[in-house]
PDB file of N, CA and C in Angstrom:
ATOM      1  N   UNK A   1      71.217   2.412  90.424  1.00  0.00           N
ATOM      2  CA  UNK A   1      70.101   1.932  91.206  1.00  0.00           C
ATOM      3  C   UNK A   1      70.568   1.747  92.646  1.00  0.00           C
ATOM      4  N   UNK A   2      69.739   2.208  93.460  1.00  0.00           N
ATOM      5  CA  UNK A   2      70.229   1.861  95.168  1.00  0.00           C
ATOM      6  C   UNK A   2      69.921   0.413  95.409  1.00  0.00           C
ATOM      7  N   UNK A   3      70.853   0.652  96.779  1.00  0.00           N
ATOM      8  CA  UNK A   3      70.661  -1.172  97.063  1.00  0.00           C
ATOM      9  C   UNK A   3      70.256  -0.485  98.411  1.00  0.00           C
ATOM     10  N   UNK A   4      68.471  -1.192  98.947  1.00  0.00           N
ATOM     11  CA  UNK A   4      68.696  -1.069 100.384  1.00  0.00           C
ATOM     12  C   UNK A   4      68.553  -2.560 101.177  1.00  0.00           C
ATOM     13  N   UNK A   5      69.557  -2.697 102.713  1.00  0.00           N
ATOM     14  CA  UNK A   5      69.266  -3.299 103.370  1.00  0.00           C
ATOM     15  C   UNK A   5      68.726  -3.499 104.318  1.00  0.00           C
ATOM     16  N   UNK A   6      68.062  -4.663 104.184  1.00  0.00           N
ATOM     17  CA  UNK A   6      67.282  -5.003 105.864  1.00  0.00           C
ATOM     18  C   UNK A   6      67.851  -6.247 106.616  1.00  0.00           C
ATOM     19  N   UNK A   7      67.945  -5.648 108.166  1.00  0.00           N
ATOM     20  CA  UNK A   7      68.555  -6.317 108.871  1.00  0.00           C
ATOM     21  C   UNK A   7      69.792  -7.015 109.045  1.00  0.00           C
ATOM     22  N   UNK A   8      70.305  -6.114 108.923  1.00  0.00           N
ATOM     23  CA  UNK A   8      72.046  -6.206 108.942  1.00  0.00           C
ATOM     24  C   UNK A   8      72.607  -6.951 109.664  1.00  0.00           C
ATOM     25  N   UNK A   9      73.131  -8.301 110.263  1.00  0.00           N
ATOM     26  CA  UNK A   9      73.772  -8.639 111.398  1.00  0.00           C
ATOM     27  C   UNK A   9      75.377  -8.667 111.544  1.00  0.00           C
ATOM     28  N   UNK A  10      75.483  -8.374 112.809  1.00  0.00           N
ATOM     29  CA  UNK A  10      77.123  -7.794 113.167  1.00  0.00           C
ATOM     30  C   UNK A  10      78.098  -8.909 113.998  1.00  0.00           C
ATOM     31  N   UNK A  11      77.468 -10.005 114.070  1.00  0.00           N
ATOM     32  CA  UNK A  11      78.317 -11.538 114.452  1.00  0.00           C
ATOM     33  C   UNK A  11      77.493 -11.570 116.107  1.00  0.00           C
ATOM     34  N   UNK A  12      78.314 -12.274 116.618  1.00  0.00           N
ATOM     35  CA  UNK A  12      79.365 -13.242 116.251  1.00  0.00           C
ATOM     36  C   UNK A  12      79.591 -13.724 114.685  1.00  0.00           C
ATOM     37  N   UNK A  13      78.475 -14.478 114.749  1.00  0.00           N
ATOM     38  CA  UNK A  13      78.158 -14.939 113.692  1.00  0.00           C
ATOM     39  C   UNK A  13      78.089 -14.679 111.922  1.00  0.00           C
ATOM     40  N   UNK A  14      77.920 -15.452 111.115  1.00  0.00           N
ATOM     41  CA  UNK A  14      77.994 -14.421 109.996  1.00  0.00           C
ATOM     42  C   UNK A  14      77.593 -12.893 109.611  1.00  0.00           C
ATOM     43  N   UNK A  15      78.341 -11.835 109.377  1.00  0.00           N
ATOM     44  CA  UNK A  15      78.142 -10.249 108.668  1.00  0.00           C
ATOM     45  C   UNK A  15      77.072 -10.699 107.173  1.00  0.00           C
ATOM     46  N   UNK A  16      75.559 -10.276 107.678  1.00  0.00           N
ATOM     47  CA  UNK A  16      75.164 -10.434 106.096  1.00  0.00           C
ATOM     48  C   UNK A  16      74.450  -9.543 106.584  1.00  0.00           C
ATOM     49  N   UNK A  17      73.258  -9.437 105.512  1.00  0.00           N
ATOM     50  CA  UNK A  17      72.090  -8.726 105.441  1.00  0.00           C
ATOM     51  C   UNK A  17      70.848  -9.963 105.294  1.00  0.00           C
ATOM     52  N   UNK A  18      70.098 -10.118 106.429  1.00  0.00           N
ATOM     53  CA  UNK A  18      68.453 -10.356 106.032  1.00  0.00           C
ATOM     54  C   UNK A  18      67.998 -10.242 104.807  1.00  0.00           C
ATOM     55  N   UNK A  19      68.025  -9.398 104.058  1.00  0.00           N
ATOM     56  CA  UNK A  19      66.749  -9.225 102.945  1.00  0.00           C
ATOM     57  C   UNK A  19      68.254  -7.783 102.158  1.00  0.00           C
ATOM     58  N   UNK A  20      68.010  -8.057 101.080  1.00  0.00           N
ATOM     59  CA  UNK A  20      68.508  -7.241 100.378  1.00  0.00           C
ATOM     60  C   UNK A  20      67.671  -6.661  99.220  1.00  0.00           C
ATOM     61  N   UNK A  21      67.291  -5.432  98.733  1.00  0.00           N
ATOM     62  CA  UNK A  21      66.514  -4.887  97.717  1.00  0.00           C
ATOM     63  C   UNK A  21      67.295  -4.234  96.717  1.00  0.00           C
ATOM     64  N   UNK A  22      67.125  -4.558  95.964  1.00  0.00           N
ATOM     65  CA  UNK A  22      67.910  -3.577  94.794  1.00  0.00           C
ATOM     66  C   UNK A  22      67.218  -3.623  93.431  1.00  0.00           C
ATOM     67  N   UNK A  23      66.279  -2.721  93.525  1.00  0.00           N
ATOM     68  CA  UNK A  23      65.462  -2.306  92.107  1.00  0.00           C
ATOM     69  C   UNK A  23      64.080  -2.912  92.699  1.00  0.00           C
ATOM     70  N   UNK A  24      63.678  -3.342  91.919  1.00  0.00           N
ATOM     71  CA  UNK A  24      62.516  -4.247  91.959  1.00  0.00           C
ATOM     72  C   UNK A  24      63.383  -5.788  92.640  1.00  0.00           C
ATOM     73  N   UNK A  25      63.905  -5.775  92.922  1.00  0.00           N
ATOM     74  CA  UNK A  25      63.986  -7.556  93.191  1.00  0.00           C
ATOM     75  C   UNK A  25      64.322  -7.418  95.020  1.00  0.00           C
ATOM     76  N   UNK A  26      63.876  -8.932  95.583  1.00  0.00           N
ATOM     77  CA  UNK A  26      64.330  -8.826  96.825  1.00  0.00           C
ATOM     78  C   UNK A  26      64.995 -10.270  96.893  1.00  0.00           C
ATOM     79  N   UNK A  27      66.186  -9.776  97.363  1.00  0.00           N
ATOM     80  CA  UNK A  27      66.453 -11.307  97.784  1.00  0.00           C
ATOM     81  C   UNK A  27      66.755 -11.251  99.397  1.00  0.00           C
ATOM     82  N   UNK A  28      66.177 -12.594  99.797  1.00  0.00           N
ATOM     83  CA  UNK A  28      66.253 -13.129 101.422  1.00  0.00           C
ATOM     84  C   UNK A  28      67.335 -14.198 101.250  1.00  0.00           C
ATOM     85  N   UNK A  29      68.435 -13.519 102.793  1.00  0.00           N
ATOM     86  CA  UNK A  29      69.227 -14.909 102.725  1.00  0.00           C
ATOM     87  C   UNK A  29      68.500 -15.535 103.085  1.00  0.00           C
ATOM     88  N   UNK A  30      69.543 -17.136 103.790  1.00  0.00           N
ATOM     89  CA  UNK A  30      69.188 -18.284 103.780  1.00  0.00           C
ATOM     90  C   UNK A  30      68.806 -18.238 105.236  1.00  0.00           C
ATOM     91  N   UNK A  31      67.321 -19.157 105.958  1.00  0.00           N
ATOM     92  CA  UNK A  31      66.840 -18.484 107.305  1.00  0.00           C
ATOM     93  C   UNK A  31      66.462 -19.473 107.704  1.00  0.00           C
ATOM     94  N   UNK A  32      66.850 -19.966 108.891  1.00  0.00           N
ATOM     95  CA  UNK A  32      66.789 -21.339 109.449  1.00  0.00           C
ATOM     96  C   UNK A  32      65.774 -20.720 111.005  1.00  0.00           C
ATOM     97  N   UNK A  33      64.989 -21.742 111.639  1.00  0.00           N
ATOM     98  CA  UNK A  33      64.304 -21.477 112.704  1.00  0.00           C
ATOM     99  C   UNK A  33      65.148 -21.016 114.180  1.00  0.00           C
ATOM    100  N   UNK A  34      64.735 -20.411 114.965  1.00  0.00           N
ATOM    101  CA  UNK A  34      65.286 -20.187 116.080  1.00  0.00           C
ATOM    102  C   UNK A  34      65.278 -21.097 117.168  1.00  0.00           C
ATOM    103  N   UNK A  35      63.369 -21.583 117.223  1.00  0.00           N
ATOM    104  CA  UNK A  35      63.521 -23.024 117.966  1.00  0.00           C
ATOM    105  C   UNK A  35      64.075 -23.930 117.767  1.00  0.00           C
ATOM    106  N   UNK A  36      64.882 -24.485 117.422  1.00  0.00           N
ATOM    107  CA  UNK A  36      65.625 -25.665 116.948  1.00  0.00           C
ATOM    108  C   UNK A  36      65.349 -26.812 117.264  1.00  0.00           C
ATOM    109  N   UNK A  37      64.292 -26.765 118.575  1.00  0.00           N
ATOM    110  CA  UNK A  37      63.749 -27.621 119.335  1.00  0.00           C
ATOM    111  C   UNK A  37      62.399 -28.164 118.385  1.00  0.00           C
ATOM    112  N   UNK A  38      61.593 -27.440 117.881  1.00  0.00           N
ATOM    113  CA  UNK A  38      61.261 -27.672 117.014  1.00  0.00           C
ATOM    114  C   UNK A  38      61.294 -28.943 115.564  1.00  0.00           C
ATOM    115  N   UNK A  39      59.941 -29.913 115.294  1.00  0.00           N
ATOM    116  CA  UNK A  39      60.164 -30.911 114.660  1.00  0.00           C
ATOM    117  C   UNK A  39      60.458 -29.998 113.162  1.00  0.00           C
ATOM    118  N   UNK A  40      60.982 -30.673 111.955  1.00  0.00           N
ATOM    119  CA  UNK A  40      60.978 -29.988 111.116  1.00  0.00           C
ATOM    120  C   UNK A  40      59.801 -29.034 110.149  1.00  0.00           C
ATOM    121  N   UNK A  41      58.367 -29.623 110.382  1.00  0.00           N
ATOM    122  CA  UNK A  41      57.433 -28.952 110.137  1.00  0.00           C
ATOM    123  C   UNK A  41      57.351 -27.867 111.176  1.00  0.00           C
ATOM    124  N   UNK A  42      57.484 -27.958 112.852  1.00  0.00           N
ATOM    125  CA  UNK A  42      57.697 -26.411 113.272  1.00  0.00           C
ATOM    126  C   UNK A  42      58.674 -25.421 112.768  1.00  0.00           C
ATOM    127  N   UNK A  43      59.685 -26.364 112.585  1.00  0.00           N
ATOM    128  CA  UNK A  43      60.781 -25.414 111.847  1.00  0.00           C
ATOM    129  C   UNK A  43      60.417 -24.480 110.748  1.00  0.00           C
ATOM    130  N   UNK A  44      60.125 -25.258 110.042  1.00  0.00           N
ATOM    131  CA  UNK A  44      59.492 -24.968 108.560  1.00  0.00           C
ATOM    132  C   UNK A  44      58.499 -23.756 108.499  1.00  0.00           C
ATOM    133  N   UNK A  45      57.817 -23.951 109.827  1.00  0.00           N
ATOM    134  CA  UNK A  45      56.411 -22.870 109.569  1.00  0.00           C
ATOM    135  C   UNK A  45      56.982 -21.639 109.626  1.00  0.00           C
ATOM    136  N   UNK A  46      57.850 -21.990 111.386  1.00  0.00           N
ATOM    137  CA  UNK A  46      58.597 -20.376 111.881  1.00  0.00           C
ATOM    138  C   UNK A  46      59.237 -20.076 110.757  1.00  0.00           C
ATOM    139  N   UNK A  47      60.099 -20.780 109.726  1.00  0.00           N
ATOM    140  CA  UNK A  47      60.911 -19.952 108.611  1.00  0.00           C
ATOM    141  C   UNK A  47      60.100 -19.420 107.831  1.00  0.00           C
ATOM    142  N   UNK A  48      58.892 -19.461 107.442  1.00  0.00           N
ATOM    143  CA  UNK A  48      57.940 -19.022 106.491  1.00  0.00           C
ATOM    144  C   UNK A  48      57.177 -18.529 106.833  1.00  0.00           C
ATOM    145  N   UNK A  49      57.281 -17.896 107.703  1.00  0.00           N
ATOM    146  CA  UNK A  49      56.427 -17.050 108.799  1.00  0.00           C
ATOM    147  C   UNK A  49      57.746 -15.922 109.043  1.00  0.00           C
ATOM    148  N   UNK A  50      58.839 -16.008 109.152  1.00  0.00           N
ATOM    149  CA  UNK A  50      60.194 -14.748 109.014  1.00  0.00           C
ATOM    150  C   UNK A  50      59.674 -14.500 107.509  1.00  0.00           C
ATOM    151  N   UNK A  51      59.691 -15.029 106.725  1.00  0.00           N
ATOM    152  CA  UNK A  51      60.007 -14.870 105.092  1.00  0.00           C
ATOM    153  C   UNK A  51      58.992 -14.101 104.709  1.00  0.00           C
ATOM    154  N   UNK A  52      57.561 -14.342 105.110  1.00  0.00           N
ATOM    155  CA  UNK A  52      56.433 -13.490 104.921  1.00  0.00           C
ATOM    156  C   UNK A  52      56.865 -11.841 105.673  1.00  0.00           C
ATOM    157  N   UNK A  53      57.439 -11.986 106.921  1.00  0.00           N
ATOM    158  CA  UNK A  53      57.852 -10.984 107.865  1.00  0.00           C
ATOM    159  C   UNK A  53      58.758  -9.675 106.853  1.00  0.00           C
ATOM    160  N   UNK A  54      59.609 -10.318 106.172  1.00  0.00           N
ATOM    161  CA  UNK A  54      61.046  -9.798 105.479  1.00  0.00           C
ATOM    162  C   UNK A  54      60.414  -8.964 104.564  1.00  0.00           C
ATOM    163  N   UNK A  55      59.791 -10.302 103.445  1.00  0.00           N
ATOM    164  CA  UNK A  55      58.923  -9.868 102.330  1.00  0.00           C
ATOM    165  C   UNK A  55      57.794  -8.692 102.337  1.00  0.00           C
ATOM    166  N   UNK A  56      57.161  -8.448 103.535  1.00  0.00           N
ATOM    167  CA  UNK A  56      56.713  -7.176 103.751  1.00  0.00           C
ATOM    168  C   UNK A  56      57.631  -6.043 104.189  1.00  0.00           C
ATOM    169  N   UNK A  57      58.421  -6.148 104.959  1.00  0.00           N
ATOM    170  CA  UNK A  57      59.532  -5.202 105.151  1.00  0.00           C
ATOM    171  C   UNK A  57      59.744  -4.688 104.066  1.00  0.00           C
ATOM    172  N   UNK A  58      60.121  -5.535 102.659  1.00  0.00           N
ATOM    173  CA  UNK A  58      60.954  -4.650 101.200  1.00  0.00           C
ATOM    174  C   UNK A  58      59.423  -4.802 100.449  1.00  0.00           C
ATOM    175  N   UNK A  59      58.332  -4.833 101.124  1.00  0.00           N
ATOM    176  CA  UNK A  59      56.983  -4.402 100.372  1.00  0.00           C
ATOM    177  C   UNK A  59      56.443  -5.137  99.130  1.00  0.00           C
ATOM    178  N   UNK A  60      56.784  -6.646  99.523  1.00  0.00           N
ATOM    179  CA  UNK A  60      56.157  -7.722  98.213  1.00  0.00           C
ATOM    180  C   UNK A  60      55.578  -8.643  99.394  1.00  0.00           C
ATOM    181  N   UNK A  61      55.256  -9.805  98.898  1.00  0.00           N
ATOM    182  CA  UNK A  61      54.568 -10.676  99.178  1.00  0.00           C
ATOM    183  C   UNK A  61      54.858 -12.517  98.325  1.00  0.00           C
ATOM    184  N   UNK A  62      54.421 -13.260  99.156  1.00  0.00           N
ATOM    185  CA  UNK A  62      55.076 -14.377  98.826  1.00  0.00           C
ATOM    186  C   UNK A  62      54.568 -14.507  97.365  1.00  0.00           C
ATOM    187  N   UNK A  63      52.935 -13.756  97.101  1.00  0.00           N
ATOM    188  CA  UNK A  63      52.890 -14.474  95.382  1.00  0.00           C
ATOM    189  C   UNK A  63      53.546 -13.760  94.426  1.00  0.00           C
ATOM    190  N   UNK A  64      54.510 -12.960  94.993  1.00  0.00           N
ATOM    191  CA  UNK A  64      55.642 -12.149  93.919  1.00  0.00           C
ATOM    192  C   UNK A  64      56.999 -12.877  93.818  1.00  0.00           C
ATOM    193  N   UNK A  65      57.250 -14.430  94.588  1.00  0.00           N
ATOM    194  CA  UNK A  65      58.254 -15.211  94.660  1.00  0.00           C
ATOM    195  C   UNK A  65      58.515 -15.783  93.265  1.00  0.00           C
ATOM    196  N   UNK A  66      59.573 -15.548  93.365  1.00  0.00           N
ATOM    197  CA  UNK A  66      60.401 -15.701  91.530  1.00  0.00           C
ATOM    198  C   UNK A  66      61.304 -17.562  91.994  1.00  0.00           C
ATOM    199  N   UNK A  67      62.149 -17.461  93.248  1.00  0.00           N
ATOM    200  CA  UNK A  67      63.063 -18.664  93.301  1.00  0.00           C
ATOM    201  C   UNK A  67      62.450 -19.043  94.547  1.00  0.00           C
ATOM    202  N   UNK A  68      63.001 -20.604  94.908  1.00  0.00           N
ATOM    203  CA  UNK A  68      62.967 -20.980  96.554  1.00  0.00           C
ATOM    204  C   UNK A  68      64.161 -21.820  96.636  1.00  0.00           C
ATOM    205  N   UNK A  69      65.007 -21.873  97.576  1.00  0.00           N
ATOM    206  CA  UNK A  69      66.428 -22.850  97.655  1.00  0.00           C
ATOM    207  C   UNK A  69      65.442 -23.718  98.657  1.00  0.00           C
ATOM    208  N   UNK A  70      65.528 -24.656  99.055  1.00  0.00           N
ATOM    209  CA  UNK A  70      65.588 -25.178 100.266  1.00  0.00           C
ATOM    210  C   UNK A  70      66.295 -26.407 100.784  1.00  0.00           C
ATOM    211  N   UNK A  71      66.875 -26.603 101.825  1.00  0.00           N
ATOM    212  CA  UNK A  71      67.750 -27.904 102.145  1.00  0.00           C
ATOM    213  C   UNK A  71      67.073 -28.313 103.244  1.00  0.00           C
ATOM    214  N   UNK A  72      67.136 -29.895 103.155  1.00  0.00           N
ATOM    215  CA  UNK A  72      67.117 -30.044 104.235  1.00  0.00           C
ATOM    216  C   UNK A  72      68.215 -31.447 105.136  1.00  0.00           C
ATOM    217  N   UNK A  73      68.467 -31.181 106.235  1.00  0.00           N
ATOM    218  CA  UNK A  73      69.429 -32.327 106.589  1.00  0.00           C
ATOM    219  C   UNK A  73      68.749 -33.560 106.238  1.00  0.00           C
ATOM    220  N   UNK A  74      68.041 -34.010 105.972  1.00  0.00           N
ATOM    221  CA  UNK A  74      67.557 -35.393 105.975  1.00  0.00           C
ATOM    222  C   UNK A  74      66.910 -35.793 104.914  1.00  0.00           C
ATOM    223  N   UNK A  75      66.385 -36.020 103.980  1.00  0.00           N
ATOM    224  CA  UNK A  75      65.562 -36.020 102.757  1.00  0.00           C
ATOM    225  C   UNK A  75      64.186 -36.942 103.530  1.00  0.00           C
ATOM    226  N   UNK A  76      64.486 -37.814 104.451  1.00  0.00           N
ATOM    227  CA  UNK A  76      63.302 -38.351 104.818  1.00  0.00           C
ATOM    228  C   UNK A  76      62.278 -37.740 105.449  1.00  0.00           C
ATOM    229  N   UNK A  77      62.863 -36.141 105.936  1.00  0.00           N
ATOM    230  CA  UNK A  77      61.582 -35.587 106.347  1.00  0.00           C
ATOM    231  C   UNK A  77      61.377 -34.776 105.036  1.00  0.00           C
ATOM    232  N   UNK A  78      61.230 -34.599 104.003  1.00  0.00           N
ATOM    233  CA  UNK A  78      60.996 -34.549 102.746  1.00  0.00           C
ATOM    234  C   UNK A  78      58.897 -33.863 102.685  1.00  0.00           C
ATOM    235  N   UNK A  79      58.568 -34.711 102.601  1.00  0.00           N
ATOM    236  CA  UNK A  79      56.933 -34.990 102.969  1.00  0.00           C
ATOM    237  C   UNK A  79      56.728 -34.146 104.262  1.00  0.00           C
ATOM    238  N   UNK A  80      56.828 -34.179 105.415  1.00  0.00           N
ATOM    239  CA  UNK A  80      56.604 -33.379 106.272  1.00  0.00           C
ATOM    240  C   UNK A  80      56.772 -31.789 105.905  1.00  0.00           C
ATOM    241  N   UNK A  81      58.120 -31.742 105.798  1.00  0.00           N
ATOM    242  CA  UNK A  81      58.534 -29.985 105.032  1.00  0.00           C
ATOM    243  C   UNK A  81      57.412 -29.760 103.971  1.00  0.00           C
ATOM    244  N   UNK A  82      57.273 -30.889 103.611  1.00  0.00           N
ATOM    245  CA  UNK A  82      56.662 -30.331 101.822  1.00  0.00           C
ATOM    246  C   UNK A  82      54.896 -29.945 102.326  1.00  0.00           C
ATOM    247  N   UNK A  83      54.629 -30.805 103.044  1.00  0.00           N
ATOM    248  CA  UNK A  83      53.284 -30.339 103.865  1.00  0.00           C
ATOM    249  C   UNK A  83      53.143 -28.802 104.271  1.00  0.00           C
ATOM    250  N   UNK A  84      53.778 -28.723 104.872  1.00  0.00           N
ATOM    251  CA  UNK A  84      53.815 -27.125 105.360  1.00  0.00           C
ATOM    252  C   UNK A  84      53.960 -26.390 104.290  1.00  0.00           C
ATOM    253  N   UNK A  85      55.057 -26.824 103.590  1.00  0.00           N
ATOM    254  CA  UNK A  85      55.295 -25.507 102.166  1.00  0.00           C
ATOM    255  C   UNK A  85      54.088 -25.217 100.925  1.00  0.00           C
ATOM    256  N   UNK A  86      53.240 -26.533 100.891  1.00  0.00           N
ATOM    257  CA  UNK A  86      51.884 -26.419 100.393  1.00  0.00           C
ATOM    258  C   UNK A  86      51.045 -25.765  99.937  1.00  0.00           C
ATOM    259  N   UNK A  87      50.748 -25.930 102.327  1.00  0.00           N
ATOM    260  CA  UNK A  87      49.996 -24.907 102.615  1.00  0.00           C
ATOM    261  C   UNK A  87      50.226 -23.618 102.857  1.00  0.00           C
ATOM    262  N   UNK A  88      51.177 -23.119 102.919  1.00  0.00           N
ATOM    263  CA  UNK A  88      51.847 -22.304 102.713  1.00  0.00           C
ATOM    264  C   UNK A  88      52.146 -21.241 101.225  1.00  0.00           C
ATOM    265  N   UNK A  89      52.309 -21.716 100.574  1.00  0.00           N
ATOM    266  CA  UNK A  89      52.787 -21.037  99.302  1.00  0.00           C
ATOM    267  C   UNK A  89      51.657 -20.637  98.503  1.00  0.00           C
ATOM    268  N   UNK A  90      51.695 -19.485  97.817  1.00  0.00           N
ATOM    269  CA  UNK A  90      50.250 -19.356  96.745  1.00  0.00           C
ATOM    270  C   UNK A  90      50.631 -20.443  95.500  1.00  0.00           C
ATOM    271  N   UNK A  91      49.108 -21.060  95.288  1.00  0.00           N
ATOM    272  CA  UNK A  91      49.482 -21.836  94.382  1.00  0.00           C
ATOM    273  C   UNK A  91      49.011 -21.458  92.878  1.00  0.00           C
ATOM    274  N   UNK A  92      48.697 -19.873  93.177  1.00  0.00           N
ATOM    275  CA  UNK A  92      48.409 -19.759  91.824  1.00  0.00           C
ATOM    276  C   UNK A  92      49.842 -19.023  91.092  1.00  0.00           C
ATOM    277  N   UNK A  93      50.622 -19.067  91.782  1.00  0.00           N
ATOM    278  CA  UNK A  93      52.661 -18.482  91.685  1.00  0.00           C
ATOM    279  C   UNK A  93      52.851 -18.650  92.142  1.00  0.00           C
ATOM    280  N   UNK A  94      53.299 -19.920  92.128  1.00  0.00           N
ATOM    281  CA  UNK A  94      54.389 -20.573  92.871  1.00  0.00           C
ATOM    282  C   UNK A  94      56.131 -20.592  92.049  1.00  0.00           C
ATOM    283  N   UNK A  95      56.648 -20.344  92.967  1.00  0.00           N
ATOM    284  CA  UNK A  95      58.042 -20.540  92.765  1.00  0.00           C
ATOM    285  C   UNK A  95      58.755 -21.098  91.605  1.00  0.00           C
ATOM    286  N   UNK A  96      60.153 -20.946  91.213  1.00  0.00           N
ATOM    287  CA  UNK A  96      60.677 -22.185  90.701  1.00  0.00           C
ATOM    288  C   UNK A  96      61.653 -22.727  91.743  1.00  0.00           C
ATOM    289  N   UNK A  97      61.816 -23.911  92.311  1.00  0.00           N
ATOM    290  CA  UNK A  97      62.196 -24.555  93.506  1.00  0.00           C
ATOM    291  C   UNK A  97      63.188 -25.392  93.325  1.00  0.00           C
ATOM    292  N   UNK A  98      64.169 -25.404  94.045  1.00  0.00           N
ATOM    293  CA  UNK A  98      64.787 -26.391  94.286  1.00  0.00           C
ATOM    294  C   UNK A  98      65.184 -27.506  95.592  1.00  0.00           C
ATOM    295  N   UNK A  99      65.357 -28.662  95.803  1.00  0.00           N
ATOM    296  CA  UNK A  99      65.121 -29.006  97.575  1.00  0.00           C
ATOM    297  C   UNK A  99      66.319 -30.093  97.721  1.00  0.00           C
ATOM    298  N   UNK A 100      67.452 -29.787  98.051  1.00  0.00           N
ATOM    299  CA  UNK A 100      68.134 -30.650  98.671  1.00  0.00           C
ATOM    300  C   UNK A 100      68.655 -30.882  99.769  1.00  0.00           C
ATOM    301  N   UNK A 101      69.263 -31.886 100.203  1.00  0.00           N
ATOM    302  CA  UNK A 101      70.051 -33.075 101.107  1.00  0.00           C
ATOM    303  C   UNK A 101      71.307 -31.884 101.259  1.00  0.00           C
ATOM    304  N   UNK A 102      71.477 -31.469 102.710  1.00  0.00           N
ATOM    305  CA  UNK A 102      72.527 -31.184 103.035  1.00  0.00           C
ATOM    306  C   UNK A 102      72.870 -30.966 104.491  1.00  0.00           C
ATOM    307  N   UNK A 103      74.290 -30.931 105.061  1.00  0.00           N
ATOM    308  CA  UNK A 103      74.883 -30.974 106.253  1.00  0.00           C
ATOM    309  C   UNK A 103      75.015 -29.509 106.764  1.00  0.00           C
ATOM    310  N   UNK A 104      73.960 -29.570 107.896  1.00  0.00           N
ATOM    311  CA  UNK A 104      73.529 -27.879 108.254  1.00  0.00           C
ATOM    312  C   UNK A 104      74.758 -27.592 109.159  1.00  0.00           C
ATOM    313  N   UNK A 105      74.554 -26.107 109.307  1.00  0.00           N
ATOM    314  CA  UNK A 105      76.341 -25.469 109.920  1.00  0.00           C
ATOM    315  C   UNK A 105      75.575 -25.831 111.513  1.00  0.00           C
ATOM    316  N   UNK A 106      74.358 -26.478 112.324  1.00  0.00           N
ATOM    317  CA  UNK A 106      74.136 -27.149 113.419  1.00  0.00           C
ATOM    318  C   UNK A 106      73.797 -28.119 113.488  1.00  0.00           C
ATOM    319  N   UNK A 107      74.126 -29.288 114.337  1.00  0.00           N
ATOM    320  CA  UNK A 107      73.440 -30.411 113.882  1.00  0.00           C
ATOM    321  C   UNK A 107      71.597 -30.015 114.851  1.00  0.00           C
ATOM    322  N   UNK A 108      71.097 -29.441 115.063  1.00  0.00           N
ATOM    323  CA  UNK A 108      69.441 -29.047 115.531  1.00  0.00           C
ATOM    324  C   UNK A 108      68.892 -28.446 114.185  1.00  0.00           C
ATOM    325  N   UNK A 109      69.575 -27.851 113.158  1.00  0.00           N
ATOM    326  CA  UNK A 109      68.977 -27.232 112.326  1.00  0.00           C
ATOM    327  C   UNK A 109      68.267 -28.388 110.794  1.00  0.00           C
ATOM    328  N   UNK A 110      67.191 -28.209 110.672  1.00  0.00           N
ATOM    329  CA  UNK A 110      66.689 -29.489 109.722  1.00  0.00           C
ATOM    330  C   UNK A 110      66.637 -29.303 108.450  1.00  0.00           C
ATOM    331  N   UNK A 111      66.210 -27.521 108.630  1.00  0.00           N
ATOM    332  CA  UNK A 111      65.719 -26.985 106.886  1.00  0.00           C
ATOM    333  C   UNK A 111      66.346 -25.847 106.776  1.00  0.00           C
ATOM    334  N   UNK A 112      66.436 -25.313 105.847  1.00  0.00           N
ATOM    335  CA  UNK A 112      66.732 -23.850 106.214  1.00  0.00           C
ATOM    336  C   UNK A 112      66.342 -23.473 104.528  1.00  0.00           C
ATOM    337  N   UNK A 113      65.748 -22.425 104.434  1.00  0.00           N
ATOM    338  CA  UNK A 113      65.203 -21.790 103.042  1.00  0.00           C
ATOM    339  C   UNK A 113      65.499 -20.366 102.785  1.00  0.00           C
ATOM    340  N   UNK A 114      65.764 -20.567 101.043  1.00  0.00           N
ATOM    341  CA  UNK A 114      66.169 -18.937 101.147  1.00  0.00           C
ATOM    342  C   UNK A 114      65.308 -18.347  99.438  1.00  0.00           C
ATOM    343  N   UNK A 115      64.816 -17.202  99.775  1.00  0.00           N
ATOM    344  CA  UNK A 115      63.679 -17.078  98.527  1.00  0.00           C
ATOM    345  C   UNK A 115      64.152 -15.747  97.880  1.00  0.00           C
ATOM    346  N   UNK A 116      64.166 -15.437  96.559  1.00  0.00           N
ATOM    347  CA  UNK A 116      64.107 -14.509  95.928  1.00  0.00           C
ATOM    348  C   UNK A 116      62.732 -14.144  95.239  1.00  0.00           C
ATOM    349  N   UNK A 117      62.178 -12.461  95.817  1.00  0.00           N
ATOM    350  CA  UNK A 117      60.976 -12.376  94.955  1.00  0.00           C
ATOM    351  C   UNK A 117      61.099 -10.798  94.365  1.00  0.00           C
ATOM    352  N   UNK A 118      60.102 -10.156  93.504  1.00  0.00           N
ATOM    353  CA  UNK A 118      60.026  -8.845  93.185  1.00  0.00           C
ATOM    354  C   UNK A 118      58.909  -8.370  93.798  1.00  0.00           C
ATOM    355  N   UNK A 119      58.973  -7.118  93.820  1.00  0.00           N
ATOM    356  CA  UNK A 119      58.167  -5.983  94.101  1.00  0.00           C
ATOM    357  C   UNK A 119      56.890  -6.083  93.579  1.00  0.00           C
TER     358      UNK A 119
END
């Protein structure tokens, strides 16, 4: 089976791939906002707004989402993130999810999410 990639990056920073396809499945790395300036619900939107972006690139769509990781530095903005992801997500397939507390590789970065879906 081929593996194709989308959006390859070449550093500084980490060597990964954006979105990886192989068969029917897509997986998206992990994709944190660019504004950083951004409260964590802006954060949140711009990442799920790339993820919709990706997910058409390898030709699915969010109600074909199988996993969701998501972290966020703070658990108290918890409710805010979860607002956006809501409205956001189809709720007739939705995910299986997970959401934790963790120390982002910036201290500006709040959430960062990473989704696996199929074709």
């Amino acid at each position: 089976m081929s593996i194709e990639r989308i959006d390859i990056t070449t550093g500084p920073g980490p060597i990964m791939s954006r979105t990886v396809i192989h068969g029917d499945m897509v997986y998206l790395c992990g994709l944190t906002a660019k504004d950083r300036s951004a409260d964590v619900k802006g954060q949140t939107q711009e990442i799920l707004n790339t993820i919709d972006s990706y997910l058409a690139k390898a030709g699915t769509d969010k109600s074909k989402l199988l996993t969701a990781q998501l972290w966020l530095k703070d658990m108290k903005d918890f409710q805010a993130m979860n607002s956006v992801w809501n409205a956001w997500v189809d709720p007739k397939n939705p995910p299986a999810r997970a959401c934790v507390n963790a120390e982002m590789a910036f201290p500006d970065i709040l959430v960062e999410i990473m989704v696996t879906a199929v074709k």
